[in-house]
Protein backbone atom coordinates (compact mmCIF):
# COMPACT_ATOMS: atom_id res chain seq x y z
CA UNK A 1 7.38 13.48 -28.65
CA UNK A 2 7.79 15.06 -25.25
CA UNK A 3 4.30 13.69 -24.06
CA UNK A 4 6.01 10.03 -24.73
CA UNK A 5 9.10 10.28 -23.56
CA UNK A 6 7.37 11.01 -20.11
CA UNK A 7 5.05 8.14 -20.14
CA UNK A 8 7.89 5.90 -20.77
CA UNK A 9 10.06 6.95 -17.96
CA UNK A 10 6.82 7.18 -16.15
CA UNK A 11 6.67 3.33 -16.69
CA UNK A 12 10.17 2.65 -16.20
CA UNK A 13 9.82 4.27 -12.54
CA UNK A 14 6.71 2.33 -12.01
CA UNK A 15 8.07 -1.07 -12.90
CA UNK A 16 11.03 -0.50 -10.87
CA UNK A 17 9.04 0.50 -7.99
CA UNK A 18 5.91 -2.17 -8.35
CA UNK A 19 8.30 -4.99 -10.20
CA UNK A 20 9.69 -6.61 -7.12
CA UNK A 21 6.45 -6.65 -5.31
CA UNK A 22 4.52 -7.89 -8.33
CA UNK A 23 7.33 -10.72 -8.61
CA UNK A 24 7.11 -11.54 -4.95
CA UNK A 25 3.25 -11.99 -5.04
CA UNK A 26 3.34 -13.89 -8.17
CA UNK A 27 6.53 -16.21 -7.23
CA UNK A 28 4.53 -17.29 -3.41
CA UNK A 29 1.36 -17.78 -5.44
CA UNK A 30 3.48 -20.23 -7.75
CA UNK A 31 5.21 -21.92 -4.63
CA UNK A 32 1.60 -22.27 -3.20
CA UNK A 33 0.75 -23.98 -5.90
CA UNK A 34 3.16 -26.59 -6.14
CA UNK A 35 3.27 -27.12 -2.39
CA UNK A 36 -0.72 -27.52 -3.21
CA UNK A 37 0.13 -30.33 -5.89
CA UNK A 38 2.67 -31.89 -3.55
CA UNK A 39 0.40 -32.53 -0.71
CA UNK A 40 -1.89 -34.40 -2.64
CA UNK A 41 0.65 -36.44 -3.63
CA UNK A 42 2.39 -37.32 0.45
CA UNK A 43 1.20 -40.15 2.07
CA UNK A 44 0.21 -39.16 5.84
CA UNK A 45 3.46 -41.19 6.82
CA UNK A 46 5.95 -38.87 4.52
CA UNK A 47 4.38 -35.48 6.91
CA UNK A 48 5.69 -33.92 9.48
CA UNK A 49 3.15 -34.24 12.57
CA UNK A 50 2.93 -31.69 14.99
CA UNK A 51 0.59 -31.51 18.07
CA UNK A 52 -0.12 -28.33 19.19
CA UNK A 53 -2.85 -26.62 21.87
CA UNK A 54 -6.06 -24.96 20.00
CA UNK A 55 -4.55 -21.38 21.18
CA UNK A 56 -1.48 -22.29 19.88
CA UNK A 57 -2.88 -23.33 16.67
CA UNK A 58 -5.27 -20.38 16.43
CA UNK A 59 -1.98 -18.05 16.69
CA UNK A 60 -0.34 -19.71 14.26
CA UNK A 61 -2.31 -20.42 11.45
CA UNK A 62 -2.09 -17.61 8.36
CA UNK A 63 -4.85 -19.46 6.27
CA UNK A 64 -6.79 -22.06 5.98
CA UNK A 65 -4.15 -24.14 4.74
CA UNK A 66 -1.34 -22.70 6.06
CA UNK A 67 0.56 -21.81 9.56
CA UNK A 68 3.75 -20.19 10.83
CA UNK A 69 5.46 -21.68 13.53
CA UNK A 70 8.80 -20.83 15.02
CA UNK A 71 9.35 -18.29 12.35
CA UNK A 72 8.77 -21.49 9.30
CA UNK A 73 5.52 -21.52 7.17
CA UNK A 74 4.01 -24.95 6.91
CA UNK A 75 1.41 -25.89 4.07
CA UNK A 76 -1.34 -27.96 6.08
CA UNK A 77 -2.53 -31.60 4.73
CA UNK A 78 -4.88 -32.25 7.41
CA UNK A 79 -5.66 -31.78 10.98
CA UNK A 80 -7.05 -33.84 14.08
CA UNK A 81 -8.78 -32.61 17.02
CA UNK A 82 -8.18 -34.43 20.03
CA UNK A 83 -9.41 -32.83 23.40
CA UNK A 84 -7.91 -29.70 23.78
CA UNK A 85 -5.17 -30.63 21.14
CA UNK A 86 -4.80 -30.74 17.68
CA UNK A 87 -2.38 -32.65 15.90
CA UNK A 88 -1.46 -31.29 12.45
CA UNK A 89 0.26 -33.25 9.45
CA UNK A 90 2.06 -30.52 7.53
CA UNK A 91 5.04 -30.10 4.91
CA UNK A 92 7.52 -27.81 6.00
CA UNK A 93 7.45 -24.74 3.03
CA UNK A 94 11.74 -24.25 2.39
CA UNK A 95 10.89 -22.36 -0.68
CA UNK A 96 8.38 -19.96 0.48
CA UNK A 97 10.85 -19.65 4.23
CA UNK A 98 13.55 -18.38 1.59
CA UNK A 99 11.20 -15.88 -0.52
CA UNK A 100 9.85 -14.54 2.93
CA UNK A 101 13.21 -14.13 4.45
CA UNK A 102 14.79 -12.39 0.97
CA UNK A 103 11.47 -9.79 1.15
CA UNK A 104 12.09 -9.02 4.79
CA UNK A 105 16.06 -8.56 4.52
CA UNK A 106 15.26 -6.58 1.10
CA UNK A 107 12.98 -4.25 3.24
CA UNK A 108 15.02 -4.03 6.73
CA UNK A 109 18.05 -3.13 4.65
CA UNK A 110 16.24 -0.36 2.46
CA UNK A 111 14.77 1.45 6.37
CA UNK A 112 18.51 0.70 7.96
CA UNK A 113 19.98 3.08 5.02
CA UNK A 114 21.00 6.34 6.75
CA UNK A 115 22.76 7.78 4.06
CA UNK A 116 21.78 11.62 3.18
CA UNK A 117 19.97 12.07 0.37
CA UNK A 118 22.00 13.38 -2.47
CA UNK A 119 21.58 17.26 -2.98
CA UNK A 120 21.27 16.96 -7.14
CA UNK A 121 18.11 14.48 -6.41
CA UNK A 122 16.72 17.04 -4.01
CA UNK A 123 16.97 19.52 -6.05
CA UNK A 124 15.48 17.49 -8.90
CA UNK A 125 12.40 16.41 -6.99
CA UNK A 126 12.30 20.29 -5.72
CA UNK A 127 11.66 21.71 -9.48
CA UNK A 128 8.03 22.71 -9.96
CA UNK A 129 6.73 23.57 -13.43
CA UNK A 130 4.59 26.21 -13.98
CA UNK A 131 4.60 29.71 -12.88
CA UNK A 132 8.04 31.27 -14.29
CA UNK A 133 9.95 34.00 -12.63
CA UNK A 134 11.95 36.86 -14.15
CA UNK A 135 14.37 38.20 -12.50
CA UNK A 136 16.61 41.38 -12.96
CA UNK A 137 20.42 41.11 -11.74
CA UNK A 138 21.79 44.71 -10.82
CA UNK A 139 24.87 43.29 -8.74
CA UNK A 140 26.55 39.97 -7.86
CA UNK A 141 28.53 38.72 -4.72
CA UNK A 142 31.30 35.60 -4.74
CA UNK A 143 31.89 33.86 -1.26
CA UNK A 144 34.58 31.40 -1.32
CA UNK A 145 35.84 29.29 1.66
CA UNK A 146 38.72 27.56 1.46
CA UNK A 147 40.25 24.64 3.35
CA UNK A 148 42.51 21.47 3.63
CA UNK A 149 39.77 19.02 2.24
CA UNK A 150 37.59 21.31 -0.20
CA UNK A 151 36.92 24.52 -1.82
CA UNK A 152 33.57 25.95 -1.57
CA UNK A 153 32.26 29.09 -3.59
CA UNK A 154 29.48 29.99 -3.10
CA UNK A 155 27.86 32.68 -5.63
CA UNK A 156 24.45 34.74 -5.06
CA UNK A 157 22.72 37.07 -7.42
CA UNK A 158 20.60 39.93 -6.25
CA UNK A 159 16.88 39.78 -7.74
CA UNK A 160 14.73 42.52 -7.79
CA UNK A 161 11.21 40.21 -8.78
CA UNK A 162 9.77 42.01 -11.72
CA UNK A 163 8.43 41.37 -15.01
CA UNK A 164 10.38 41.69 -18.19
CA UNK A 165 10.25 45.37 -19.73
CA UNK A 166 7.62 45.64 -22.39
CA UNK A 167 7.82 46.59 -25.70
């Protein structure tokens, strides 16, 4: 019973930690997709054109079919090489601008968090199972501090590391 109440807070931590990143890569597959369907179904005239050096393109494409320019991802229909220009007829991608932009906040906020970790999750992730010590208290000493905002006692035991007594 212990074994699988474990595994299932084992997945529950895993989901929670792999969920949103699972989500994120299936949601920009799904706006691919459609973006995909919809350029098949634009007329070159309904496109946004854009003409742009071939080092300028180079730098900016992400794929094949797609390239980020001025911070906005653009799905690419076709291109056109002219000289030393090419001239690009692309869709601007809103949906996949928004689903970048909610993954970056949701990661710059999570690294801007400077708040301490809490001392009862420390102490959690600090418990190691397996060897057990036995201790024997001869004596026992109370500090306690005392001021305008809080009381603080602090209370130690002496250990003397030994095993229990046999028999």
């Amino acid at each position: 019973m212990k074994r699988v109440a474990v595994y299932i807070f084992l997945l529950i931590l895993a989901t929670n930690l792999v969920g949103s990143y699972l989500y994120f890569g299936v949601r920009m597959l799904q706006i691919h997709d459609e973006k995909r369907a919809e350029l098949k179904t634009k007329d070159l005239s309904e496109l946004e054109v854009i003409t742009l050096s071939i080092k300028q393109f180079r730098k900016a494409l992400v794929e094949d079919d797609e390239m980020e320019l001025n911070n906005k991802m653009y799905d690419i229909a076709r291109t056109e090489t002219k000289g030393n220009s090419i001239i690009v007829y692309c869709l601007h991608d809103v949906d996949e601008d928004n689903l970048l932009s909610l993954l970056d906040s949701i990661l710059n906020n999570s690294s801007k968090d400077k708040k301490p970790v809490p001392p009862q999750l420390s102490q959690l992730l600090a418990i190691t199972p397996g060897a057990q010590n036995f201790y024997y208290s001869n004596s026992t000493a109370v500090i306690s501090h005392t001021t305008f905002y809080q009381t603080t006692i602090y209370q130690f035991d002496v250990a003397i590391d030994s095993p229990p007594p046999q028999g």
